[in-house]
C-alpha atoms as a PDB file:
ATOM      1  CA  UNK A   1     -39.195  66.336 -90.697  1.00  0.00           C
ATOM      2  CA  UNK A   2     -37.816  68.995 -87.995  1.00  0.00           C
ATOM      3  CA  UNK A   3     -36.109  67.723 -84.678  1.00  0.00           C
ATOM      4  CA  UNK A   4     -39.252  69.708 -83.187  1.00  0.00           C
ATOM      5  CA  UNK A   5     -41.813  67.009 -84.946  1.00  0.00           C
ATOM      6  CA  UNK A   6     -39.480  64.201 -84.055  1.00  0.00           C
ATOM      7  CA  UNK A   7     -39.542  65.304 -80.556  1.00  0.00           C
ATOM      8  CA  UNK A   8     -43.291  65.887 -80.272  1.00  0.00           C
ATOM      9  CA  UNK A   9     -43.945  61.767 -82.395  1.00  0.00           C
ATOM     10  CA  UNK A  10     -41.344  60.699 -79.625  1.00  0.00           C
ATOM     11  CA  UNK A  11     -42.862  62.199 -76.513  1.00  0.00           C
ATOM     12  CA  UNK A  12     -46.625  60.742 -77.927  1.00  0.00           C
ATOM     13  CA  UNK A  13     -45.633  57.163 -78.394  1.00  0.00           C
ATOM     14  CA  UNK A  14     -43.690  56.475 -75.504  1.00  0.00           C
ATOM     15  CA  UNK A  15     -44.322  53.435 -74.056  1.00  0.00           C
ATOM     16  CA  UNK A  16     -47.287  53.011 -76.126  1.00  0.00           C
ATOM     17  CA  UNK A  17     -46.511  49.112 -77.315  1.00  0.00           C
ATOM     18  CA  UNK A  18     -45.766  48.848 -81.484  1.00  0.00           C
ATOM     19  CA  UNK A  19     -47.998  46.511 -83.349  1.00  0.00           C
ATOM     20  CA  UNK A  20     -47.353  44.571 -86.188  1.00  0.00           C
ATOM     21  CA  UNK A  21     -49.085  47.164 -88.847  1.00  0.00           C
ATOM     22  CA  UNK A  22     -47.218  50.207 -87.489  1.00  0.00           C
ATOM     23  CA  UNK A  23     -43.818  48.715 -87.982  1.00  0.00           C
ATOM     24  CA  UNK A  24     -44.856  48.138 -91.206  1.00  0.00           C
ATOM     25  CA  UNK A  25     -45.393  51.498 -91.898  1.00  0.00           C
ATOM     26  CA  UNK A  26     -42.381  52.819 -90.706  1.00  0.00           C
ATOM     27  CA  UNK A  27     -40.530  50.635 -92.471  1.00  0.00           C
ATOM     28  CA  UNK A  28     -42.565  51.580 -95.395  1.00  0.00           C
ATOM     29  CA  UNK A  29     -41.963  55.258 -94.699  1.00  0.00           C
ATOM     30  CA  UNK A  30     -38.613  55.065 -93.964  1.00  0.00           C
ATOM     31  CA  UNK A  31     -37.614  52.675 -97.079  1.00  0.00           C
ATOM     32  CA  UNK A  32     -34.763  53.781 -99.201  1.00  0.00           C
ATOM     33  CA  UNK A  33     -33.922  56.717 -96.857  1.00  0.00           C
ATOM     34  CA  UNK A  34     -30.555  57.278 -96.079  1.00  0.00           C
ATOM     35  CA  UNK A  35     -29.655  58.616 -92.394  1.00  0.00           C
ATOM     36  CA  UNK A  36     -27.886  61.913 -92.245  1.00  0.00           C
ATOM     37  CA  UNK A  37     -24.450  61.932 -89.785  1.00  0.00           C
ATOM     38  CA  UNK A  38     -26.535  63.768 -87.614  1.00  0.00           C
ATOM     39  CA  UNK A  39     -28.561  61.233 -87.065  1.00  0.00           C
ATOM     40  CA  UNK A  40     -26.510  58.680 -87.105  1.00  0.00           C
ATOM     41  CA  UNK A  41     -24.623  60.521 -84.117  1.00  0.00           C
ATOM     42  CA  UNK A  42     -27.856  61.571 -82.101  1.00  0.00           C
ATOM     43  CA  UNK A  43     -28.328  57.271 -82.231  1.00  0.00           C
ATOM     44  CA  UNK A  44     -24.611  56.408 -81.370  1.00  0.00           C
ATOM     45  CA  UNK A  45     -25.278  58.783 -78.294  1.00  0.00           C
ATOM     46  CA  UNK A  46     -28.400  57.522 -77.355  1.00  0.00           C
ATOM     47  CA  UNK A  47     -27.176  53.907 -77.648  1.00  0.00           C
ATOM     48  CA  UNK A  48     -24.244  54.474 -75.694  1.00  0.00           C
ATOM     49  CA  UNK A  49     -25.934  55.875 -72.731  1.00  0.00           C
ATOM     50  CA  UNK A  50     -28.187  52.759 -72.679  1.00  0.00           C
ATOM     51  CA  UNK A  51     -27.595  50.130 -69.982  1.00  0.00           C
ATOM     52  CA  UNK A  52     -28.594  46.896 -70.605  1.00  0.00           C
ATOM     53  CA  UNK A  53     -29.776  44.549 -68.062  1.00  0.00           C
ATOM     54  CA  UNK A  54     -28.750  40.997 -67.016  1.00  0.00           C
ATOM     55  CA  UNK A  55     -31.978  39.756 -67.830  1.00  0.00           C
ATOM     56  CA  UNK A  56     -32.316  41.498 -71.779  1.00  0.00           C
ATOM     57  CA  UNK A  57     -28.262  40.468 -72.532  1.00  0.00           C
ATOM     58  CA  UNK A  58     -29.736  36.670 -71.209  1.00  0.00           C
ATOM     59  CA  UNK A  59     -32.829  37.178 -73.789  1.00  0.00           C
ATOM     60  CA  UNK A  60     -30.855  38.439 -76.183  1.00  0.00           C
ATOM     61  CA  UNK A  61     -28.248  35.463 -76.399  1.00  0.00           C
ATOM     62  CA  UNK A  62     -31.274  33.050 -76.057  1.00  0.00           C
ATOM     63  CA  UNK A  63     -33.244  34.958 -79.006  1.00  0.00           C
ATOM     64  CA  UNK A  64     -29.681  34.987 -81.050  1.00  0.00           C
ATOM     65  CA  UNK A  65     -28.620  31.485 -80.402  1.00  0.00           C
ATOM     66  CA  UNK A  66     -28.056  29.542 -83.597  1.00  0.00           C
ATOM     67  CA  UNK A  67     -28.767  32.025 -85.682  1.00  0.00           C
ATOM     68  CA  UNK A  68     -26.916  32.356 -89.213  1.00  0.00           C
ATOM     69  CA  UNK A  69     -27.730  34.913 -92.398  1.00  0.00           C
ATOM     70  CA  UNK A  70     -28.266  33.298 -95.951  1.00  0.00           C
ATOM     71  CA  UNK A  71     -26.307  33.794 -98.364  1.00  0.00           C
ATOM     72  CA  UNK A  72     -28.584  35.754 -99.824  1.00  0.00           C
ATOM     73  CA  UNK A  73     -28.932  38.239 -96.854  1.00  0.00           C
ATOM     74  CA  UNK A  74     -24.846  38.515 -96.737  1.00  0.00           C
ATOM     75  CA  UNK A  75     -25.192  39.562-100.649  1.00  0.00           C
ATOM     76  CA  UNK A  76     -27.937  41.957 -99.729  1.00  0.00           C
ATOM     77  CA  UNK A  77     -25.551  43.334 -96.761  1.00  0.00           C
ATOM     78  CA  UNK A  78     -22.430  43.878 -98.703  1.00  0.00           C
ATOM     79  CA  UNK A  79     -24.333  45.112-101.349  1.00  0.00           C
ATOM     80  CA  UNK A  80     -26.217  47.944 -99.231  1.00  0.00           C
ATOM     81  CA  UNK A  81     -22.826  48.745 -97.259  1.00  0.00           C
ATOM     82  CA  UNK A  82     -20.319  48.986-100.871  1.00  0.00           C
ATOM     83  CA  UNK A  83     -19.175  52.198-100.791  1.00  0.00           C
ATOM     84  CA  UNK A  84     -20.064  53.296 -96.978  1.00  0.00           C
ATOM     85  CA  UNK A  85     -17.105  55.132 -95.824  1.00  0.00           C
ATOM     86  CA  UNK A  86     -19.306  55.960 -92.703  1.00  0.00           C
ATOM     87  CA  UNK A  87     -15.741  55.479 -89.474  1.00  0.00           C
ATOM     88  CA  UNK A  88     -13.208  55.645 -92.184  1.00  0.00           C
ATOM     89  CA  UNK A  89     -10.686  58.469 -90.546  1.00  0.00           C
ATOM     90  CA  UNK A  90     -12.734  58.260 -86.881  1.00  0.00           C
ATOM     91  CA  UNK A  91      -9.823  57.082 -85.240  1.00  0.00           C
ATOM     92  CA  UNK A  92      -6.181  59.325 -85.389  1.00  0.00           C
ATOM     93  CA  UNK A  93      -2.952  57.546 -85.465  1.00  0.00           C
ATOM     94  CA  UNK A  94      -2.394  59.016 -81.767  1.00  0.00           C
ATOM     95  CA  UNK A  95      -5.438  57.212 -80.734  1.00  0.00           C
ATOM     96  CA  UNK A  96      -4.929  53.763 -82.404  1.00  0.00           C
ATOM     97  CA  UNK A  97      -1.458  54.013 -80.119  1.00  0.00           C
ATOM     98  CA  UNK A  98      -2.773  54.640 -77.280  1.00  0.00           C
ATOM     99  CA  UNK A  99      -5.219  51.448 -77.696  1.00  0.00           C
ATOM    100  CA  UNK A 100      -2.248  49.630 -78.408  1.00  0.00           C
ATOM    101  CA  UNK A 101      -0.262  50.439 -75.320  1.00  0.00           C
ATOM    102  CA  UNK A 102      -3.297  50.295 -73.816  1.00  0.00           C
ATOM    103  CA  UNK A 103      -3.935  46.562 -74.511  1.00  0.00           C
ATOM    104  CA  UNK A 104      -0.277  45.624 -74.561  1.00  0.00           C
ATOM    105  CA  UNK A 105       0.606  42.513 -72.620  1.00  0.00           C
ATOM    106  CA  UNK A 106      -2.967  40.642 -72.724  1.00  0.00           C
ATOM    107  CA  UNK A 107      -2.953  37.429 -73.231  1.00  0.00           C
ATOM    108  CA  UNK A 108      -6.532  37.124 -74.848  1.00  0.00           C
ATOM    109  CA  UNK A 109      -5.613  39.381 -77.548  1.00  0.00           C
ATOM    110  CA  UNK A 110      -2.442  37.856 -78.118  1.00  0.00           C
ATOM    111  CA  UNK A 111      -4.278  34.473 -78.764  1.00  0.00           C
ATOM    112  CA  UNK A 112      -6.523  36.170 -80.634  1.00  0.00           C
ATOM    113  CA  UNK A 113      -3.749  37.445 -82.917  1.00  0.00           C
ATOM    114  CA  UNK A 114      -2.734  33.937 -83.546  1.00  0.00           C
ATOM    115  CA  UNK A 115       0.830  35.293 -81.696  1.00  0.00           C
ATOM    116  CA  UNK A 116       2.724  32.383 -80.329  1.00  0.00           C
ATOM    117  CA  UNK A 117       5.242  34.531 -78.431  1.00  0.00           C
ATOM    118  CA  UNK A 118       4.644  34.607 -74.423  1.00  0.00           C
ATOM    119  CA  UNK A 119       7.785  36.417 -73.495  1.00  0.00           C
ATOM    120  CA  UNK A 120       6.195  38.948 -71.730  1.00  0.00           C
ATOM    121  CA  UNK A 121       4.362  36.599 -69.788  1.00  0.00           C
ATOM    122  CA  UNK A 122       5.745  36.044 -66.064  1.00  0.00           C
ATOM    123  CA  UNK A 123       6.983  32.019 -66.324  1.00  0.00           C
ATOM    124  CA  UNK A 124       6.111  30.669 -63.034  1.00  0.00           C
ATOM    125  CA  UNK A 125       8.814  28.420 -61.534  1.00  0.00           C
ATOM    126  CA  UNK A 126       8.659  24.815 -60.081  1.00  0.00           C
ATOM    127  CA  UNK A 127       7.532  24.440 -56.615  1.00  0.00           C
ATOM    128  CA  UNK A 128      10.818  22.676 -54.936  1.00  0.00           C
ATOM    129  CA  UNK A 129      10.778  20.720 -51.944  1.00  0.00           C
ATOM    130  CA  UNK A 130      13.662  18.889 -49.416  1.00  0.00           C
ATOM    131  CA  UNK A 131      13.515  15.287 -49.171  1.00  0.00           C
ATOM    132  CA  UNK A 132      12.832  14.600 -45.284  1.00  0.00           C
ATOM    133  CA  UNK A 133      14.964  12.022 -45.472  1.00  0.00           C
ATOM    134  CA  UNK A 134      18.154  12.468 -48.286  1.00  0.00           C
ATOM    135  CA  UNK A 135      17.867  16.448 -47.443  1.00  0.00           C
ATOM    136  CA  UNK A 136      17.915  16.701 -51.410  1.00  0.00           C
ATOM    137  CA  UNK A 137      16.035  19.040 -53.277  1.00  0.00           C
ATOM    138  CA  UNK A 138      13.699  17.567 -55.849  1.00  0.00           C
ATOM    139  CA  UNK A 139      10.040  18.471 -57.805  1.00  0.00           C
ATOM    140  CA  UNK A 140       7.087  17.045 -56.182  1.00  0.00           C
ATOM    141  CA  UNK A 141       3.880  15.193 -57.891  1.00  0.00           C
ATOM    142  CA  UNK A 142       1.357  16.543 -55.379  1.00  0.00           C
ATOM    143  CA  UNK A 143       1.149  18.608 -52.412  1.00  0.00           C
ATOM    144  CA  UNK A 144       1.583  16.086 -49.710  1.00  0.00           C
ATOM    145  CA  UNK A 145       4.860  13.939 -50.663  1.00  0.00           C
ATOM    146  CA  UNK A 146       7.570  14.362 -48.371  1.00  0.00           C
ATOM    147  CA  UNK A 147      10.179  12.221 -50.027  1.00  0.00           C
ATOM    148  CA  UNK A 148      11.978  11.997 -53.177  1.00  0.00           C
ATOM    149  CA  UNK A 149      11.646   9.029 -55.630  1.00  0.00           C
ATOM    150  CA  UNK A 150      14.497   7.292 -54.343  1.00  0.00           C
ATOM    151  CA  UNK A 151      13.847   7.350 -50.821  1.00  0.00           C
ATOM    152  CA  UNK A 152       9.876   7.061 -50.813  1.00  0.00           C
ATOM    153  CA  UNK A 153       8.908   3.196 -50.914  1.00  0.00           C
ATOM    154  CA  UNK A 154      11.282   2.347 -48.032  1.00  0.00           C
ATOM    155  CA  UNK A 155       9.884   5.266 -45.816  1.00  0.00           C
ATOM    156  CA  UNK A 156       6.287   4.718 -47.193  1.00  0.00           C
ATOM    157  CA  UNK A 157       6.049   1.184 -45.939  1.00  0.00           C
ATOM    158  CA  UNK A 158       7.664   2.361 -42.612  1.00  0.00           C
ATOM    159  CA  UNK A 159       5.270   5.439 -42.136  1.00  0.00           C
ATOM    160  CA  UNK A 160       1.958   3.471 -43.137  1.00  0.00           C
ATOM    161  CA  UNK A 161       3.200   0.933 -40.307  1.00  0.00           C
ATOM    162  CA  UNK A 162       3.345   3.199 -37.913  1.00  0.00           C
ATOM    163  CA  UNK A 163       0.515   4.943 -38.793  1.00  0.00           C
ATOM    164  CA  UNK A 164      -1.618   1.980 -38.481  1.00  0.00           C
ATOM    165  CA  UNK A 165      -0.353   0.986 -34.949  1.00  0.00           C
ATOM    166  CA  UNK A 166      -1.204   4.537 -33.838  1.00  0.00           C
ATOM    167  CA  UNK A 167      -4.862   4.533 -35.450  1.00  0.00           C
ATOM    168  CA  UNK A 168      -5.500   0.444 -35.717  1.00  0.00           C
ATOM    169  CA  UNK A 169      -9.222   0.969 -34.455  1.00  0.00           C
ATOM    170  CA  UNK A 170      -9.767   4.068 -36.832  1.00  0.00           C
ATOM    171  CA  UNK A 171      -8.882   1.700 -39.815  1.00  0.00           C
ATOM    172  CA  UNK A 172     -10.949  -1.372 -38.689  1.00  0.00           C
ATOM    173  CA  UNK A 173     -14.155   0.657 -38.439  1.00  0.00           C
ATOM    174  CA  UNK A 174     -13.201   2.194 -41.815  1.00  0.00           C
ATOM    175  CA  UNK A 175     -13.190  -1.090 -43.077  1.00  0.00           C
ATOM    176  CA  UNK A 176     -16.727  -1.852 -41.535  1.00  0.00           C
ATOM    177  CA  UNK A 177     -18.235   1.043 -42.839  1.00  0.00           C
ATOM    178  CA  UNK A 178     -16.963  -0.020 -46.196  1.00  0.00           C
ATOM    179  CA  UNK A 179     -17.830  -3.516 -46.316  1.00  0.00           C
ATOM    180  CA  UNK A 180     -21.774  -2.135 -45.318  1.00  0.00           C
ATOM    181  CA  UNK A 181     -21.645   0.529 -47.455  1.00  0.00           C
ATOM    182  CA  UNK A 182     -20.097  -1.430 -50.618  1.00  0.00           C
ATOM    183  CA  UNK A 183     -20.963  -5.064 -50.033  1.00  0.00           C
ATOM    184  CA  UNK A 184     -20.485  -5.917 -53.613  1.00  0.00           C
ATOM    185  CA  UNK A 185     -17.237  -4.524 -54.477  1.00  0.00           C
ATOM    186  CA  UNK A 186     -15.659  -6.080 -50.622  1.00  0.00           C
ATOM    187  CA  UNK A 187     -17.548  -9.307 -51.764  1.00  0.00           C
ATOM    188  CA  UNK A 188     -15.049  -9.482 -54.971  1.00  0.00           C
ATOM    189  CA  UNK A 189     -11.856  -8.012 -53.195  1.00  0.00           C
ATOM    190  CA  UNK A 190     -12.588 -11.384 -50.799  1.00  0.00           C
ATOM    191  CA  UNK A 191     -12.702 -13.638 -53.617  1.00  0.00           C
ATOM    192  CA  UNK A 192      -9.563 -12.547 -55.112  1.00  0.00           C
ATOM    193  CA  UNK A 193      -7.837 -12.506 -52.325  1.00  0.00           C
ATOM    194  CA  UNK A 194      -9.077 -16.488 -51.083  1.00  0.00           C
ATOM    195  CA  UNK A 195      -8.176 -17.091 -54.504  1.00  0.00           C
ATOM    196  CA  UNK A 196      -4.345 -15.989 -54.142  1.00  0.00           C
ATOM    197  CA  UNK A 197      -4.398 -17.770 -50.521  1.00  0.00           C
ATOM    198  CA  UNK A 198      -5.606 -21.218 -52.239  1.00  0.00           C
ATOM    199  CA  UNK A 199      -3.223 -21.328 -54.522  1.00  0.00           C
ATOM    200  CA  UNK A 200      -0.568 -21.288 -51.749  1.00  0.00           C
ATOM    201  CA  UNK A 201       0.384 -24.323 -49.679  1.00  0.00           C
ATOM    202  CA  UNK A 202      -0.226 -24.396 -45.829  1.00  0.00           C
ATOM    203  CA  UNK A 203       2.880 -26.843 -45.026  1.00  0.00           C
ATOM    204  CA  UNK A 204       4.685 -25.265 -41.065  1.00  0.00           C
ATOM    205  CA  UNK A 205       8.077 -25.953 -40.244  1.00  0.00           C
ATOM    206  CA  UNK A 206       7.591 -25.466 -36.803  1.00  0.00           C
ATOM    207  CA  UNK A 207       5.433 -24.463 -34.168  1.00  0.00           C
ATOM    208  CA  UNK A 208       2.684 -21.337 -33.978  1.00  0.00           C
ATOM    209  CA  UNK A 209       3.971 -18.929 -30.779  1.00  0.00           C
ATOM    210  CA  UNK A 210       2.565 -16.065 -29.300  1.00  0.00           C
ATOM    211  CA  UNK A 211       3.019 -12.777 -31.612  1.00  0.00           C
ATOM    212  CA  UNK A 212       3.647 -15.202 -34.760  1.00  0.00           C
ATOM    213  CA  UNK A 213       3.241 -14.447 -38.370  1.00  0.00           C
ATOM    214  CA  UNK A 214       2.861 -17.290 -40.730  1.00  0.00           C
ATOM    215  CA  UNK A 215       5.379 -16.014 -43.456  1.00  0.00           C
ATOM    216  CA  UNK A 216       5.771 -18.065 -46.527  1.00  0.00           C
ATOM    217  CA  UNK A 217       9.075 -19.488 -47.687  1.00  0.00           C
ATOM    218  CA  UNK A 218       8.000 -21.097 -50.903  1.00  0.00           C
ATOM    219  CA  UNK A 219       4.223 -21.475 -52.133  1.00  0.00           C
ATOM    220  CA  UNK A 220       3.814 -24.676 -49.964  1.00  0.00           C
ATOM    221  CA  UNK A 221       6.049 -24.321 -46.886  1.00  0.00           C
ATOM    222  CA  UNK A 222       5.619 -21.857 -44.148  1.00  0.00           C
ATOM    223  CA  UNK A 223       7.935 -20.317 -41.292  1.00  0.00           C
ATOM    224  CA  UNK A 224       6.523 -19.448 -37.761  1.00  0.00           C
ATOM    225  CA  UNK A 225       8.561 -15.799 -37.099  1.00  0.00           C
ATOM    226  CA  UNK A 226       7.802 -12.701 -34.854  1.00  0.00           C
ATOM    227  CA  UNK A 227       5.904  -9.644 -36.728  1.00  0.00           C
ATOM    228  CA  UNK A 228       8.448  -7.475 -36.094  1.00  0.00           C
ATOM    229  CA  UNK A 229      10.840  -9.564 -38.283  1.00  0.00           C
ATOM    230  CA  UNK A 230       8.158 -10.205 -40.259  1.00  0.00           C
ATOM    231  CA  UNK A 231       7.236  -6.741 -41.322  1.00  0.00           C
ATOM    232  CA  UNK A 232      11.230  -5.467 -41.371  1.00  0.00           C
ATOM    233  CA  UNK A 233      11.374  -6.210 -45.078  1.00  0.00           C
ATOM    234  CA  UNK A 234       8.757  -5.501 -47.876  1.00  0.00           C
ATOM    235  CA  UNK A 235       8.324  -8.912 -49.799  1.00  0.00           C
ATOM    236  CA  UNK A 236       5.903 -10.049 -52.404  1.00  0.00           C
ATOM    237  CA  UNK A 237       6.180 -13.884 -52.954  1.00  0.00           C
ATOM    238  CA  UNK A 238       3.928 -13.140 -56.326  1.00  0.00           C
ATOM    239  CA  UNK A 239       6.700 -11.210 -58.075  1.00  0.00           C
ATOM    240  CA  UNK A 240       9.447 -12.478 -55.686  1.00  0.00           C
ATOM    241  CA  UNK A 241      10.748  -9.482 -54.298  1.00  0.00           C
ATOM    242  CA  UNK A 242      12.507  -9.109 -51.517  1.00  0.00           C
ATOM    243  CA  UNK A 243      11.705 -12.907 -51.114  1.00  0.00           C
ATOM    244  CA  UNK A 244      15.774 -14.123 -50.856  1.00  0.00           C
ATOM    245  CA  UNK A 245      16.540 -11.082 -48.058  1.00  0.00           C
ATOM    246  CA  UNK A 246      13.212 -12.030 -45.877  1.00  0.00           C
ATOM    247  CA  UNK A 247      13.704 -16.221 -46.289  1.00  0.00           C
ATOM    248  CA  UNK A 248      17.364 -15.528 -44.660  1.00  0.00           C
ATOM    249  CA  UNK A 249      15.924 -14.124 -41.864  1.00  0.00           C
ATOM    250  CA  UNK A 250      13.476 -16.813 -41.233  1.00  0.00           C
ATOM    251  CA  UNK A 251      15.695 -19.549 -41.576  1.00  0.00           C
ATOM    252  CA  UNK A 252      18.266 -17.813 -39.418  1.00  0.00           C
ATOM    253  CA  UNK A 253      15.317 -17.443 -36.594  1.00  0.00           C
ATOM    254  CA  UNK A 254      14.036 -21.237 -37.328  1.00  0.00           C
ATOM    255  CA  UNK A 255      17.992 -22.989 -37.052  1.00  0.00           C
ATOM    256  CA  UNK A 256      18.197 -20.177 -33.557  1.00  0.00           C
ATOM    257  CA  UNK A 257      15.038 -21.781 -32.429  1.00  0.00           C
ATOM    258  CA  UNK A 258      15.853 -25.391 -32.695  1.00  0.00           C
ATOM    259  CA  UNK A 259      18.992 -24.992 -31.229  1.00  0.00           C
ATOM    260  CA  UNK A 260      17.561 -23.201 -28.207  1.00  0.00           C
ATOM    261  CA  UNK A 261      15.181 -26.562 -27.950  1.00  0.00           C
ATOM    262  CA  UNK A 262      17.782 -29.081 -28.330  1.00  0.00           C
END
């Protein structure tokens, strides 16, 4: 068949849609033939200049999508390709060099290799930050921490003081909005924490003032004291810390007081 025939079978079934039987008999036709390199080139060509759209690659990798050859098709395969020599020599030892300095430094490839080696990758270094406190530099956990570890409870329990005196009415209407929006989960919080206060005594050594805090000296007796004194050490009277520094204080305000009234 002469490239003038081939031309003239092209040009008449152009867009003309293939049925069934016709591929048939191509395939019959064509069975057994082996491609010349010209054609073989005039194809690479013609596939190369094709430009696929989004919308055939997305068909395509739907259509192709959990499909596997048999065995049987892989024996067929190798058995049709033993021999082909069809590339060998295609690319020069100039060319294979450039490619290589070409692709030299990505990482893809490099994991692709099965190459541990990241030398040539750029290591990025620690973000370092200055205690606002210590003036020590150390490695922070997350973008908002201004202290290091050693100086961060103390000044966390100072700055969430202060920042609820500054925004008290902010943090009371977050708290309504929570209990309506989460009734269930404020419901339990409430019960564990009426739980905690019944198993604490209610027992006052002396009298209720103005600006008072109740603060617990033991699980059954309690200490009237200002809430600045109150809240100048953290204390926990569950795990007893801080508990010997803060029942100093009180006492030492409770013996000032009943000296003042005697």
């Amino acid at each position: 068949m002469s490239d003038e025939t081939r031309a003239k079978i092209s040009a008449t079934t152009k867009g003309v849609p293939k049925s069934a039987e016709f591929g048939a008999k191509v395939s019959a036709t064509l069975k057994g033939r082996t491609p010349s390199d010209a054609d073989r080139k005039a194809v690479g060509e013609a596939n190369a200049r094709r430009v696929w759209s989004d919308a055939s690659l997305k068909k395509l990798s739907v259509a192709s999508t959990g499909r596997h050859s048999s065995e049987e098709t892989r024996a067929k395969l190798s058995a049709a390709l033993k021999g082909n020599k069809y590339g060998v020599g295609k690319r020069t030892e100039e060319t294979r060099a450039r490619m290589s300095a070409a692709r030299l430094g990505r990482r893809f490839l490099r994991k692709a290799r099965g190459d541990s080696s990241l030398d040539a990758i750029p290591v990025r270094k620690p973000f370092v930050k200055v205690c606002c406190k210590c003036k020590r530099e150390f490695l922070p956990t997350g973008k908002s921490q201004k202290w290091c570890a050693d100086c961060e409870p103390g000044e966390r329990v100072k700055y969430s003081a202060a920042y609820y005196a500054g925004h008290k009415e902010q943090q009371v209407t977050w708290v309504h909005a929570y209990k309506l929006k989460h009734p269930e989960e404020y419901r339990q919080r409430m019960k564990r924490h009426q739980a905690k206060r019944r198993a604490l005594g209610f027992v006052p050594l002396n009298e209720p003032f103005d600006g008072a805090d109740a603060h617990h000296v033991s699980r059954e007796y309690v200490v009237y004291i200002p809430e600045d004194l109150h809240c100048s050490v953290s204390h926990n009277i569950w795990t007893g810390k801080n508990m010997e520094q803060i029942n100093l204080l009180a006492f030492d305000y409770l013996v000032r007081q009943l000296e003042v009234s005697a």
